[in-house]
N, C-alpha and C. Protein backbone atom coordinates (compact mmCIF):
# COMPACT_ATOMS: atom_id res chain seq x y z
N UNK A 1 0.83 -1.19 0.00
CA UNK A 1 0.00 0.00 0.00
C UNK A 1 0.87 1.26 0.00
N UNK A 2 2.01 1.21 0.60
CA UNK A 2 3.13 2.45 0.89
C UNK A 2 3.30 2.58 -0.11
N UNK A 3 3.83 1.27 -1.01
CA UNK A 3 4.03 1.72 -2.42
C UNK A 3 3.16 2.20 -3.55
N UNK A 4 2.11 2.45 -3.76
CA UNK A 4 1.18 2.75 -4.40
C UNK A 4 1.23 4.38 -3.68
N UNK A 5 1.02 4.70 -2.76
CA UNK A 5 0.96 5.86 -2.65
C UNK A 5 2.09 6.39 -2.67
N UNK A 6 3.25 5.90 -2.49
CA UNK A 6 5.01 6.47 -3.08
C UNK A 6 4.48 6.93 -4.61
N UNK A 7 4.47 5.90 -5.17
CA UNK A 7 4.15 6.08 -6.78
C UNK A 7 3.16 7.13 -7.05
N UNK A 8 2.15 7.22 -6.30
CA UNK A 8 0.84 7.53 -7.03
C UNK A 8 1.50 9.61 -6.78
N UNK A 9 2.17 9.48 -5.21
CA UNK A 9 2.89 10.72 -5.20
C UNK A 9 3.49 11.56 -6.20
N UNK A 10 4.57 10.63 -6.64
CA UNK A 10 5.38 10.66 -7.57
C UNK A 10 4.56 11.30 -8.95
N UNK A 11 3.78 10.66 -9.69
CA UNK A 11 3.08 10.52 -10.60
C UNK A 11 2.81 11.88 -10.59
N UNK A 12 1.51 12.00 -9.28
CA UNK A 12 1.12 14.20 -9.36
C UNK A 12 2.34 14.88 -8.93
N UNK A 13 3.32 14.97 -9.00
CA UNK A 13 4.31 15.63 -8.77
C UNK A 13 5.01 15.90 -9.70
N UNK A 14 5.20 14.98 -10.65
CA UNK A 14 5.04 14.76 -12.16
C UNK A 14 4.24 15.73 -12.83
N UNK A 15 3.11 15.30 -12.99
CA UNK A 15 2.18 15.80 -13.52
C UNK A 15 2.10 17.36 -13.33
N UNK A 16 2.32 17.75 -11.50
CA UNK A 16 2.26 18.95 -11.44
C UNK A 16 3.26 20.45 -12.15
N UNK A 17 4.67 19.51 -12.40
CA UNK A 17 5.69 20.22 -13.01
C UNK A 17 5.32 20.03 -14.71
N UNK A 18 4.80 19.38 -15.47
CA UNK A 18 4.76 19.26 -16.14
C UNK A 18 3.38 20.46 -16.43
N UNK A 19 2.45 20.25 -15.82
CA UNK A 19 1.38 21.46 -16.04
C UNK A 19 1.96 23.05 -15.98
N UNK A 20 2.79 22.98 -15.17
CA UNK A 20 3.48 24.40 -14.71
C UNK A 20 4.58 24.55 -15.48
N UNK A 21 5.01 24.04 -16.75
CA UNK A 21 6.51 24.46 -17.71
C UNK A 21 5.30 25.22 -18.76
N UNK A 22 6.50 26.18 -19.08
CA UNK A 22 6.06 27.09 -20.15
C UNK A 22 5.70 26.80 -21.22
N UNK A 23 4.63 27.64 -21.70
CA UNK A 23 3.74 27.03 -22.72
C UNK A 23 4.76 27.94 -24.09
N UNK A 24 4.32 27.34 -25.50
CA UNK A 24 4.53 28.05 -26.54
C UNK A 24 3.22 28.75 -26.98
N UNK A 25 2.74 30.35 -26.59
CA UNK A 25 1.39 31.27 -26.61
C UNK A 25 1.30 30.84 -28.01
N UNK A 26 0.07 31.00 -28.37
CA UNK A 26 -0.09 31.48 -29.72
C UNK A 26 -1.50 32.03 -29.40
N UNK A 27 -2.20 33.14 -30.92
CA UNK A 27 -3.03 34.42 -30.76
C UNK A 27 -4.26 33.38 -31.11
N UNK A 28 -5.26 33.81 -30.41
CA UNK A 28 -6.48 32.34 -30.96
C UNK A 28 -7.57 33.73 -31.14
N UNK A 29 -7.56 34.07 -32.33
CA UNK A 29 -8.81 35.02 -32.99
C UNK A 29 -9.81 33.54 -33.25
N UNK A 30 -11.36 34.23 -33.02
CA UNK A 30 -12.46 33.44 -33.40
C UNK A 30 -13.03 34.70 -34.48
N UNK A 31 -13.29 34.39 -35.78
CA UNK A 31 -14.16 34.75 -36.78
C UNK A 31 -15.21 35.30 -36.49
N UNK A 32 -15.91 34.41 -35.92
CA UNK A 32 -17.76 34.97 -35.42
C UNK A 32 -17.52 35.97 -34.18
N UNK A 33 -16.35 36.18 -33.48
CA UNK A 33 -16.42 37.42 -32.74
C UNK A 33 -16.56 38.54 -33.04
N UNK A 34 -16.01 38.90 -34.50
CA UNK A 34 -15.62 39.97 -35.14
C UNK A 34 -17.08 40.73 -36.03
N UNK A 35 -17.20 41.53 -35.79
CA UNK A 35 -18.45 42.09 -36.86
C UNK A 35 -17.89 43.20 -37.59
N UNK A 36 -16.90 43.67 -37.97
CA UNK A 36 -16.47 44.37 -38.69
C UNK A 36 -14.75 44.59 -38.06
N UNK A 37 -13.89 44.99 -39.45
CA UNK A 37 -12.59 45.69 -39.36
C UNK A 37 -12.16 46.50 -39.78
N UNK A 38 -11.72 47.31 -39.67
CA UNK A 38 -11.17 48.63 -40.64
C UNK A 38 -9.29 48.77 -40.37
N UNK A 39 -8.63 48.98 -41.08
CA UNK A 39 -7.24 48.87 -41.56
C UNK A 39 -6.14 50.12 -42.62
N UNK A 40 -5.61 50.32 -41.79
CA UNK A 40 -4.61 51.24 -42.32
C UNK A 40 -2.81 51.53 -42.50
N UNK A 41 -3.18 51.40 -44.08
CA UNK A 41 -1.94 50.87 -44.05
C UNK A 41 -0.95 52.09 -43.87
N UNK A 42 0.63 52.04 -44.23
CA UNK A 42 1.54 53.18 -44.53
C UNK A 42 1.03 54.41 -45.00
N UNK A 43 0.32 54.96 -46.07
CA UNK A 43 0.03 55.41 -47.01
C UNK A 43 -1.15 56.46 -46.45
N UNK A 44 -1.70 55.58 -45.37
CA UNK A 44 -3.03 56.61 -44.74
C UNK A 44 -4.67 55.93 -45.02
N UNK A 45 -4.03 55.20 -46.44
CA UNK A 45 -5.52 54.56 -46.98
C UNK A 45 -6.41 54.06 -45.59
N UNK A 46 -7.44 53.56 -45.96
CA UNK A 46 -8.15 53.54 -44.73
C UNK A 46 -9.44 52.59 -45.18
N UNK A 47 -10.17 51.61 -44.62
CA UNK A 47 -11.04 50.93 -45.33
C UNK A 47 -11.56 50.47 -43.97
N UNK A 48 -12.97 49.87 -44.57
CA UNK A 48 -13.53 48.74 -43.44
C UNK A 48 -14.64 48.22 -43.68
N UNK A 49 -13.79 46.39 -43.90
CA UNK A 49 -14.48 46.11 -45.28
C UNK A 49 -14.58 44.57 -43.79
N UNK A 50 -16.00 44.04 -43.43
CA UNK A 50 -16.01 42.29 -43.04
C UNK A 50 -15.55 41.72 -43.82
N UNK A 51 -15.46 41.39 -45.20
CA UNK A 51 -14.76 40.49 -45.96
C UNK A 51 -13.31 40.16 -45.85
N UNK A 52 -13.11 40.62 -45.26
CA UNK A 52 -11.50 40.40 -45.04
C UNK A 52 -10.88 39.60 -43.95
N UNK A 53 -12.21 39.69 -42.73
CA UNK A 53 -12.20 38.95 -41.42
C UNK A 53 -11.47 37.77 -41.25
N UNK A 54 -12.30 36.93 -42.39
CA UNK A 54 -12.27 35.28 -41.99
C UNK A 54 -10.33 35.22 -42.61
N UNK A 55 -9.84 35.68 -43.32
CA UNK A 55 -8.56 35.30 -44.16
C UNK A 55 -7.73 36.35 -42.90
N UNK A 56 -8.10 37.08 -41.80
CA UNK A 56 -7.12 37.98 -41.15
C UNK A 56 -7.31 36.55 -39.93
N UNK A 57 -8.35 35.98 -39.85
CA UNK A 57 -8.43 35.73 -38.22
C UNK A 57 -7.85 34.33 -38.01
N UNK A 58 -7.90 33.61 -39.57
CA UNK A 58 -7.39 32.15 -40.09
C UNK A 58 -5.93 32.28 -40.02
N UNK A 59 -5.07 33.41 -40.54
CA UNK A 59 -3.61 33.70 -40.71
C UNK A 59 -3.06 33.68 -39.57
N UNK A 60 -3.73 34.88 -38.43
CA UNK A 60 -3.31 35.07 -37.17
C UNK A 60 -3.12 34.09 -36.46
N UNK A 61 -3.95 33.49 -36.35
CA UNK A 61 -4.67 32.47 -35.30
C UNK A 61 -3.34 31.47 -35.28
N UNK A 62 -2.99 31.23 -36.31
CA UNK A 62 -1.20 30.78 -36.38
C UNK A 62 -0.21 31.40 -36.26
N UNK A 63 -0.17 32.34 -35.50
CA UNK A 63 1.18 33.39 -35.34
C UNK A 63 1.74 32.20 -33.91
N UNK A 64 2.99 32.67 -33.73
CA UNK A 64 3.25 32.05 -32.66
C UNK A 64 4.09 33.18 -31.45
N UNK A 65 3.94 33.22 -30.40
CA UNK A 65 4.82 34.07 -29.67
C UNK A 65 5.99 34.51 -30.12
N UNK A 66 6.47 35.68 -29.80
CA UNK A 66 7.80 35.92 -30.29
C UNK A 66 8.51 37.38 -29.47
N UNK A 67 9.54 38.07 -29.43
CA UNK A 67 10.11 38.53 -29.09
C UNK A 67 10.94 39.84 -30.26
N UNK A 68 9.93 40.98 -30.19
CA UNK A 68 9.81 41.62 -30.80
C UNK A 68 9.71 43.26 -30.12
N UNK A 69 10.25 44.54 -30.82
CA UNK A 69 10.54 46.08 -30.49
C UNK A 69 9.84 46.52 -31.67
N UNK A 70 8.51 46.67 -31.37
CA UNK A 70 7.88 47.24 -32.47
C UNK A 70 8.09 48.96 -32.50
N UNK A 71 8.92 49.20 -31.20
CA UNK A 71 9.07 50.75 -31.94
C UNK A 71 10.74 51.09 -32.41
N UNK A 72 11.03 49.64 -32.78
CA UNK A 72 12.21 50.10 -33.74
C UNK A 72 12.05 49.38 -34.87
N UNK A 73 10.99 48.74 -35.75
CA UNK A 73 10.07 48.40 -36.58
C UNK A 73 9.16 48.52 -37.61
N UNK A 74 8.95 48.69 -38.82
CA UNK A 74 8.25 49.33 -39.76
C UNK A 74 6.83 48.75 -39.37
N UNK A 75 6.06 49.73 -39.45
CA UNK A 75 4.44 49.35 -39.22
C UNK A 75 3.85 49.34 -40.77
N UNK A 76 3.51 48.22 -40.46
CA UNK A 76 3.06 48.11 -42.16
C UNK A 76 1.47 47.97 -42.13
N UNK A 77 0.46 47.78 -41.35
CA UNK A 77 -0.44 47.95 -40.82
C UNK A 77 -1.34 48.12 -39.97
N UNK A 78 -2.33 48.53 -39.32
CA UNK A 78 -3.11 48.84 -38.26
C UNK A 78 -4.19 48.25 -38.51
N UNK A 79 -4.53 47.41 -37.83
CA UNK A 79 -6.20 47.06 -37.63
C UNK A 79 -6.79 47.76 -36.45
N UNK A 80 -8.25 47.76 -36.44
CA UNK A 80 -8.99 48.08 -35.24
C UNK A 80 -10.04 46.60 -35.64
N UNK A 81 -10.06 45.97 -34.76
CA UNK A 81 -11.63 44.72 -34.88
C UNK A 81 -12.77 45.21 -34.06
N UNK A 82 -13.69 44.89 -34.73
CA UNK A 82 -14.54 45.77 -33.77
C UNK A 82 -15.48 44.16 -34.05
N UNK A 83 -15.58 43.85 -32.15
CA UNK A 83 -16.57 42.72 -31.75
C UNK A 83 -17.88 42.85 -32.05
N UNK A 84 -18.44 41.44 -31.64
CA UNK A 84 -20.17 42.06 -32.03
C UNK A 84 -20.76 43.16 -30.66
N UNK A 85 -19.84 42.79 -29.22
CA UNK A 85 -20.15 43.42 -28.69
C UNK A 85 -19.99 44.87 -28.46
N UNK A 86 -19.42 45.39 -30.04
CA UNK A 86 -19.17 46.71 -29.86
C UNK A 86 -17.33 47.04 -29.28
N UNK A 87 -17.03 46.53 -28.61
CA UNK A 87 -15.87 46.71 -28.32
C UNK A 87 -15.03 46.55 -29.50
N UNK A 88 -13.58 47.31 -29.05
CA UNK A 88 -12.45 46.99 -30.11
C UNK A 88 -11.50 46.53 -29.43
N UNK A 89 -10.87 46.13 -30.68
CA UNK A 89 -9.64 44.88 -30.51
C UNK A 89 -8.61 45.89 -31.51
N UNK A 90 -7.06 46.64 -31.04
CA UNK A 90 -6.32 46.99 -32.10
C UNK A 90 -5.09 46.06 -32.28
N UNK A 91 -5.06 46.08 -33.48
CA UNK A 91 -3.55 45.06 -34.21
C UNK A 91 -2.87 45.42 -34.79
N UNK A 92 -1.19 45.71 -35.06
CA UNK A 92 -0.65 46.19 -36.17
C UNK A 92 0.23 45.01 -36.35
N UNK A 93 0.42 45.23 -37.95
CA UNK A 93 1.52 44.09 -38.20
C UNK A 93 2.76 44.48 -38.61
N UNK A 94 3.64 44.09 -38.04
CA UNK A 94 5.18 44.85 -38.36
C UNK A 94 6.22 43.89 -39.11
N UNK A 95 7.03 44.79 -39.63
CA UNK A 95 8.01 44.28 -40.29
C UNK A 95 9.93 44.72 -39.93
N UNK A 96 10.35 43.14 -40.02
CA UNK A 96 11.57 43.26 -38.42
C UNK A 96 12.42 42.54 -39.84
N UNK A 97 13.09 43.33 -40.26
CA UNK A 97 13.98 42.51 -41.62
C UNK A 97 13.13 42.08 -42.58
N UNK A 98 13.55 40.49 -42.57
CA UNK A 98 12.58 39.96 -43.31
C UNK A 98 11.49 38.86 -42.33
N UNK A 99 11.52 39.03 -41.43
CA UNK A 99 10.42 38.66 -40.54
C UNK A 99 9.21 39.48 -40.37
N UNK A 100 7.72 38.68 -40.30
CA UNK A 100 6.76 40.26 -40.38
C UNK A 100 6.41 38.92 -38.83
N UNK A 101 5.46 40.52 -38.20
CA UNK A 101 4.94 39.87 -36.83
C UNK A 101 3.76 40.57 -36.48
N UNK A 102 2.55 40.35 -35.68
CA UNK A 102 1.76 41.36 -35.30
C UNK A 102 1.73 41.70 -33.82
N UNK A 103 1.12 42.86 -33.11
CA UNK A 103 1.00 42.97 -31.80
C UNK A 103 -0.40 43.12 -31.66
N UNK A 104 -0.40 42.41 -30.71
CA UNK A 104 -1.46 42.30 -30.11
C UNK A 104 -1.56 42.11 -28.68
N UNK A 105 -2.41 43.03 -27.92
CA UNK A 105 -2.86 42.68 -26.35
C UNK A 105 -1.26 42.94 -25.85
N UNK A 106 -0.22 43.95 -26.56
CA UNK A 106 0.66 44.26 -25.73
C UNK A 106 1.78 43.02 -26.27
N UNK A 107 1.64 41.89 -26.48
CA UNK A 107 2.15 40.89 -27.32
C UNK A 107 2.99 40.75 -28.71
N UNK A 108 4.18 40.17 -29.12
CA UNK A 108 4.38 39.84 -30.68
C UNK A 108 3.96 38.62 -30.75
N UNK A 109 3.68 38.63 -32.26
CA UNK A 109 3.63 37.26 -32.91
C UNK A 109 4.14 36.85 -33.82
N UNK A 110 5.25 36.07 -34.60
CA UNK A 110 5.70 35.71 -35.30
C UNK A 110 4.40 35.12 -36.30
N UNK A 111 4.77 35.85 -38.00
CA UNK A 111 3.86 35.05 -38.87
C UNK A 111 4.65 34.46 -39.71
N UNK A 112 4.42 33.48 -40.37
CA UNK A 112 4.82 32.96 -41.88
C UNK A 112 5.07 33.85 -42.67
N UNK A 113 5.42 33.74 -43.74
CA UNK A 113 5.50 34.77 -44.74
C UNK A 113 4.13 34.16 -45.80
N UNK A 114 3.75 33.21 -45.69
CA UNK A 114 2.61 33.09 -46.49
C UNK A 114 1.43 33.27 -45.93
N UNK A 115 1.25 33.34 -44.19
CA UNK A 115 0.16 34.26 -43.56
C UNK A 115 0.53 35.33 -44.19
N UNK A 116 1.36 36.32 -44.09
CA UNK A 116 1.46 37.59 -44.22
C UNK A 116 1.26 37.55 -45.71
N UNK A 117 1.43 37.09 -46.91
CA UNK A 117 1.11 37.27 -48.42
C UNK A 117 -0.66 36.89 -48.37
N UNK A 118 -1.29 36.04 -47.73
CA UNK A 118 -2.25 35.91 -48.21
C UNK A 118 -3.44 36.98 -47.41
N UNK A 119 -3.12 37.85 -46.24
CA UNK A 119 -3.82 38.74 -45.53
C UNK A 119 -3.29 40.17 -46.43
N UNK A 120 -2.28 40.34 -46.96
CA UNK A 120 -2.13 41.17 -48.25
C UNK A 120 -2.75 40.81 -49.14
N UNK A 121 -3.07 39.71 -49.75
CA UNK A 121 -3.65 39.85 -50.75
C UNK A 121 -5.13 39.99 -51.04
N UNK A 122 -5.25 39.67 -49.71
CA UNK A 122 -7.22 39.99 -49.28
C UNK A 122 -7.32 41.43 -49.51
N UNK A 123 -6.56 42.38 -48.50
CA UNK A 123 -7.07 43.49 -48.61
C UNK A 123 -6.69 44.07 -49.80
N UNK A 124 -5.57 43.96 -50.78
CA UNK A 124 -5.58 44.34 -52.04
C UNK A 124 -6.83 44.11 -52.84
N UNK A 125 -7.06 42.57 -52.89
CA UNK A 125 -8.44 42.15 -53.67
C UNK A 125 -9.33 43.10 -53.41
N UNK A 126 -10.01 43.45 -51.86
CA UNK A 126 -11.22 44.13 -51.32
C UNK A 126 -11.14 45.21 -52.03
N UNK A 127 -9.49 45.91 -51.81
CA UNK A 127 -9.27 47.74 -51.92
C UNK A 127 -9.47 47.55 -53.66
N UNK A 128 -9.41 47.20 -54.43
CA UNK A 128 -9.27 47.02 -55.44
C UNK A 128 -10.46 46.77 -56.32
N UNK A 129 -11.47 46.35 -55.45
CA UNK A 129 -13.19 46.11 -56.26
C UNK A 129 -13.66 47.57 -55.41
N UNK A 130 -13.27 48.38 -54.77
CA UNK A 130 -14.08 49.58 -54.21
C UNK A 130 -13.95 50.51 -55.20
C-alpha cells in the first residue's frame, strides 16, 4: 500500500511540473467574434471592409509568440476589430527585416511569410473592387 501511494505521489508531482513548464502562446482570434474591421496601411488609406475577417483571423490564429521592439520596426499595418459586442480589438503588423509579426494585447507574434502574403492579398483584392 506504501508503495502505491510512493508512486501515485510521484506521478502528481510529475504531472504537477509538467502542467506548470512554459507554454509556446499562440493568438487564438475566433471569426464569429468579429463584426467588422477597418485597416490602415503606410500610405493613410483607410477601409472597413467584413470580408476580409475570416482570411485575417485564419492567418493570425497561427502566429506564434515571439520577441519583438515594435518601436524600432516598420508598421506596415493597423487594424482596429470591432466585436459584435461593440468593443475593439487593435492590431498592427510589423516588419523586423525579413520577418513580419503582429502585436497584439501588448504581445508579438511571429507570422509565416505566407500568412502575411495571403492577408495582403485579401485586402488588395477588397481595396481594389471599391
Amino acid at each position: 500500500m506504501k508503495r502505491i501511494v510512493c508512486a501515485l505521489s510521484i506521478v502528481l508531482f510529475l504531472a504537477g511540473c509538467t502542467a506548470a513548464a512554459p507554454k509556446t502562446e499562440s493568438a487564438v482570434f475566433e471569426k464569429n467574434d468579429y463584426a467588422s474591421i477597418s485597416y490602415t496601411d503606410g500610405s493613410g488609406h483607410a477601409s472597413d471592409n467584413s470580408e476580409i475577417i475570416s482570411v485575417i483571423t485564419e492567418n493570425l490564429s497561427a502566429g506564434k509568440s515571439s520577441e519583438h521592439d515594435p518601436a524600432k520596426d516598420e508598421l506596415v499595418l493597423s487594424f482596429v476589430l470591432t466585436k459584435k459586442d461593440k468593443t475593439d480589438t487593435e492590431l498592427s503588423l510589423y516588419k523586423s527585416g525579413k520577418q513580419t509579426y503582429f502585436l497584439y494585447d501588448g504581445k508579438t507574434f511571429d507570422l509565416t511569410d505566407t500568412a502575411y502574403e495571403a492577408i495582403v492579398a485579401e485586402i488588395e483584392k477588397v481595396s481594389a473592387g471599391k
